[in-house]
Protein backbone atom coordinates (compact mmCIF):
# COMPACT_ATOMS: atom_id res chain seq x y z
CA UNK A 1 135.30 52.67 104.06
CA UNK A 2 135.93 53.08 100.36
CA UNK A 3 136.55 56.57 99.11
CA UNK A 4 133.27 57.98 97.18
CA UNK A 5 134.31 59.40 93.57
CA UNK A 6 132.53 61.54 90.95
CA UNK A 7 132.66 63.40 87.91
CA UNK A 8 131.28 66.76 87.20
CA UNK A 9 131.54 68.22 83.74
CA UNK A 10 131.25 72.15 83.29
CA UNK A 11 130.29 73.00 79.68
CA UNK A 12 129.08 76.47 78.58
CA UNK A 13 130.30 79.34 76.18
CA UNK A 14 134.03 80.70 76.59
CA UNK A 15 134.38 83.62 78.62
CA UNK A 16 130.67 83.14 80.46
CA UNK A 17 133.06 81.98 84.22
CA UNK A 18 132.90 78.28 83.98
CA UNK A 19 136.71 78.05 84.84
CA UNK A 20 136.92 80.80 87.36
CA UNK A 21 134.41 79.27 89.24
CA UNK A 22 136.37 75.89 89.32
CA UNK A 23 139.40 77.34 89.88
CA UNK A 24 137.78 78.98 93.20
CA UNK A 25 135.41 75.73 93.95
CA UNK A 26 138.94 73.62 93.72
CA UNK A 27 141.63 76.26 94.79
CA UNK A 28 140.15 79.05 96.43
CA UNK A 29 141.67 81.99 94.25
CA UNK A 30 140.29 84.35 91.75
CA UNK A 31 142.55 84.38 88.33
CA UNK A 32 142.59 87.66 87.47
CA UNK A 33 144.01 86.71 83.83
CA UNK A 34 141.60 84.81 81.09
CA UNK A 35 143.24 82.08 79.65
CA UNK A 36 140.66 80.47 77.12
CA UNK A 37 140.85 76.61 78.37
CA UNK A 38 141.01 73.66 76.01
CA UNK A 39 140.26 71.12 78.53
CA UNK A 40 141.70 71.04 82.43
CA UNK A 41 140.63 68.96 85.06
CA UNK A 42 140.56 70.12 88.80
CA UNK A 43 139.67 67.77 92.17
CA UNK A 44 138.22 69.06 94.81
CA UNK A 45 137.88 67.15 97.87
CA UNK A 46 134.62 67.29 99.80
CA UNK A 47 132.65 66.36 102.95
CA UNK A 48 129.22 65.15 102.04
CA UNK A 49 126.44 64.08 104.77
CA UNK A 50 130.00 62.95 106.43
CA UNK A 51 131.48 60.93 104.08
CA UNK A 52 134.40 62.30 102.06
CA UNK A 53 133.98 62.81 98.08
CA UNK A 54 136.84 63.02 95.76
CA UNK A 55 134.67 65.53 92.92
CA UNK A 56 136.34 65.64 89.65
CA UNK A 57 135.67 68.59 87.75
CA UNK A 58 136.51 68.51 84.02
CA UNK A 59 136.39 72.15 82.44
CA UNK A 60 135.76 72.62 79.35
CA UNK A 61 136.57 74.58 75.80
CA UNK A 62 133.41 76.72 74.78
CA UNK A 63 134.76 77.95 71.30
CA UNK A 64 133.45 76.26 67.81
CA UNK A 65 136.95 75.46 67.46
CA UNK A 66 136.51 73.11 69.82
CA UNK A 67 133.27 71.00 69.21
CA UNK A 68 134.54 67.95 68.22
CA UNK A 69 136.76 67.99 70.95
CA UNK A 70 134.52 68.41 73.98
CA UNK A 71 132.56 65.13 73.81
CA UNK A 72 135.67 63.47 74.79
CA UNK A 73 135.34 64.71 77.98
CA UNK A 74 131.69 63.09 78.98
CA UNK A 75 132.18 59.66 79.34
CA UNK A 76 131.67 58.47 82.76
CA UNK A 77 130.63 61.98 84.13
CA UNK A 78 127.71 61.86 87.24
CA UNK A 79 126.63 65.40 87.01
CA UNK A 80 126.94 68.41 84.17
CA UNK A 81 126.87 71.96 85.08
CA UNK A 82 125.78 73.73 81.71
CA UNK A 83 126.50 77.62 82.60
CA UNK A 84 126.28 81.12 81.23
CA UNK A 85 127.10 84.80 81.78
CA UNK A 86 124.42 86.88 83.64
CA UNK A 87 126.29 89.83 81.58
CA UNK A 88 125.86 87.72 78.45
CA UNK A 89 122.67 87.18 77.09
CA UNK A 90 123.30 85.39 74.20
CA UNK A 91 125.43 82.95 76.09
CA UNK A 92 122.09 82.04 77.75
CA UNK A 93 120.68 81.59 74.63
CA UNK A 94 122.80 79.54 73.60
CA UNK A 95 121.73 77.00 76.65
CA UNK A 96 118.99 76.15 74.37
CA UNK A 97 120.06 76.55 71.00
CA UNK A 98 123.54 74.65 71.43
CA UNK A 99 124.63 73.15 75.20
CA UNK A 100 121.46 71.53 75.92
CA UNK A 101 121.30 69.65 73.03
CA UNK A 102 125.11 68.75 72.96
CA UNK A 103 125.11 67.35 76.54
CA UNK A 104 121.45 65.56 76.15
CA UNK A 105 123.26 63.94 73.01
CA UNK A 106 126.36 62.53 75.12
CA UNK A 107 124.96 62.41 78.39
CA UNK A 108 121.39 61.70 78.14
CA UNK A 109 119.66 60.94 82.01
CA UNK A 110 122.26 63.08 83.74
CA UNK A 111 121.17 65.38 85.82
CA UNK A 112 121.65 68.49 84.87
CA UNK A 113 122.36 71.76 86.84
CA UNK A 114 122.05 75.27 85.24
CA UNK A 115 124.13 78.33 86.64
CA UNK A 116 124.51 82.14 85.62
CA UNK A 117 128.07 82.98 86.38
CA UNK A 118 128.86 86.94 87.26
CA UNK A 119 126.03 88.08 89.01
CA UNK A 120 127.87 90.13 90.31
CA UNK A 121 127.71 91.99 87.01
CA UNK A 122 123.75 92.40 86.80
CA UNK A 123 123.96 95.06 88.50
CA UNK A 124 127.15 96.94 87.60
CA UNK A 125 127.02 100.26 85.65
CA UNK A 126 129.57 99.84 82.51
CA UNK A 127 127.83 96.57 82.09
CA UNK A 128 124.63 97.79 81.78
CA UNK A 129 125.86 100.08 79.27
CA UNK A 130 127.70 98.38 77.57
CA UNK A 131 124.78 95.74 76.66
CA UNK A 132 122.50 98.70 76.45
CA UNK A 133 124.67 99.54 73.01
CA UNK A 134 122.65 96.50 71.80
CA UNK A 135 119.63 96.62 73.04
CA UNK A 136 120.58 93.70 75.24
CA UNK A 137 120.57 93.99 79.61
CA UNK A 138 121.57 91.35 81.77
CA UNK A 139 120.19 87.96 82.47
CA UNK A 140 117.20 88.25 85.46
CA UNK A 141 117.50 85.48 87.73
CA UNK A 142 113.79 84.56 86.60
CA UNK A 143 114.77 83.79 83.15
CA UNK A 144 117.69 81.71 84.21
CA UNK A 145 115.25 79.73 86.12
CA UNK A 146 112.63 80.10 82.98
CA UNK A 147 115.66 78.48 80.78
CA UNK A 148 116.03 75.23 83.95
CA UNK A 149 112.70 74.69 83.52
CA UNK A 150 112.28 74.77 79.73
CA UNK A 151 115.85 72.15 79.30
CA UNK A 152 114.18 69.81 82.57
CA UNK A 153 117.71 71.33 84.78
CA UNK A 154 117.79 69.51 88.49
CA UNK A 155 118.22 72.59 89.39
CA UNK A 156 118.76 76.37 88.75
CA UNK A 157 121.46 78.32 90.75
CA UNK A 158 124.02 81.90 90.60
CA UNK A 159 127.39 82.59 91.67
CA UNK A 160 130.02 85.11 91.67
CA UNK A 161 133.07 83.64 91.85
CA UNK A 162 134.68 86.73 92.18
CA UNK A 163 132.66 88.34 95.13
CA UNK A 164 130.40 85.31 96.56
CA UNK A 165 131.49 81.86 98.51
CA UNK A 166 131.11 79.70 95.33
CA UNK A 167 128.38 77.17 95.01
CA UNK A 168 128.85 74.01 96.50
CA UNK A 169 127.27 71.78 93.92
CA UNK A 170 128.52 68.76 95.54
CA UNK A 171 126.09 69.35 98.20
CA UNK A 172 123.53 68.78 96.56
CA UNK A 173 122.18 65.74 96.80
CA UNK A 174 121.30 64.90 93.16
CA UNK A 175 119.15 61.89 92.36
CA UNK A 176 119.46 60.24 89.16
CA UNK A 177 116.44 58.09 87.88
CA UNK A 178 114.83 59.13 91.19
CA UNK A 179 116.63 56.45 93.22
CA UNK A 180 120.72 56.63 92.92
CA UNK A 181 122.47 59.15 94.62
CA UNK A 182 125.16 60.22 92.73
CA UNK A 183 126.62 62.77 95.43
């Protein structure tokens, strides 16, 4: 039986949890530390309606300084997690006014999954006030799924990677053009 293989890209602005929750997804520890990534590239090995998946998962660098860079790391990809900080609401905004666009550029007919990192910070006090300093609060989980809808996102989920069992996105099974499973 040959060995199933697939590439998941993680794109999103730095700092919103895209590499905590692939450190967690791959190794199963928090990093307590942020270390701004440039690019790093985890496996994780899964079980998948019984067949074993070998899931690449290429993290990527959010910062400007790193736009030109990033496309590098899209060819061959089967899926692309676009995410953002439920703490951050201009990182959400940016879903539409910069990663959407960027990934339907390089990567156009991949699906497309959309997650809110730190939920566990919706609801925490000094975040709320801190965002309250601008007029801002935290993401609702209705306008995360408002933004899936609006960019055509397979689909719309939220993690913690600090406090909650982190996603399984390679569960999902995730059609492309309707017919191919891709995991």
């Amino acid at each position: 039986m040959s060995e199933i293989r697939r590439k998941l890209v993680i794109v999103g602005d730095g700092a919103c949890g895209k590499t905590c929750l692939l450190i967690v997804f791959s190794k199963g520890t928090f990093p307590e530390v942020y270390v701004p990534t440039v690019f790093e590239n985890y496996v994780a090995d899964v079980e998948v309606d019984g067949r074993h998946v070998e899931l690449a998962l290429w993290d990527t660098a959010g910062q400007e300084d790193y736009d030109r860079l990033r496309p590098l790391s899209y060819p061959d990809s089967h899926v692309i997690l676009i995410c953002f900080a439920v703490d951050s609401p201009d990182s959400l905004d940016n879903v539409q006014e910069k990663w959407i666009s960027e990934v339907m550029h390089f990567c156009q007919g991949l699906p497309i999954i959309l997650v809110g990192c730190k939920k566990d910070l919706r609801f925490d006090s000094k975040t709320i006030e801190e965002l309250r300093k601008t007029s801002q609060r935290p993401v609702t989980p209705e306008e995360g799924m408002g933004v899936a809808s609006k960019i055509g996102a397979y689909k719309y989920l939220e993690c913690s990677a600090k406090t909650d069992l982190v996603i399984r996105v390679s569960k999902f099974k995730i059609q492309k053009d309707g017919s191919k499973e891709i995991v």
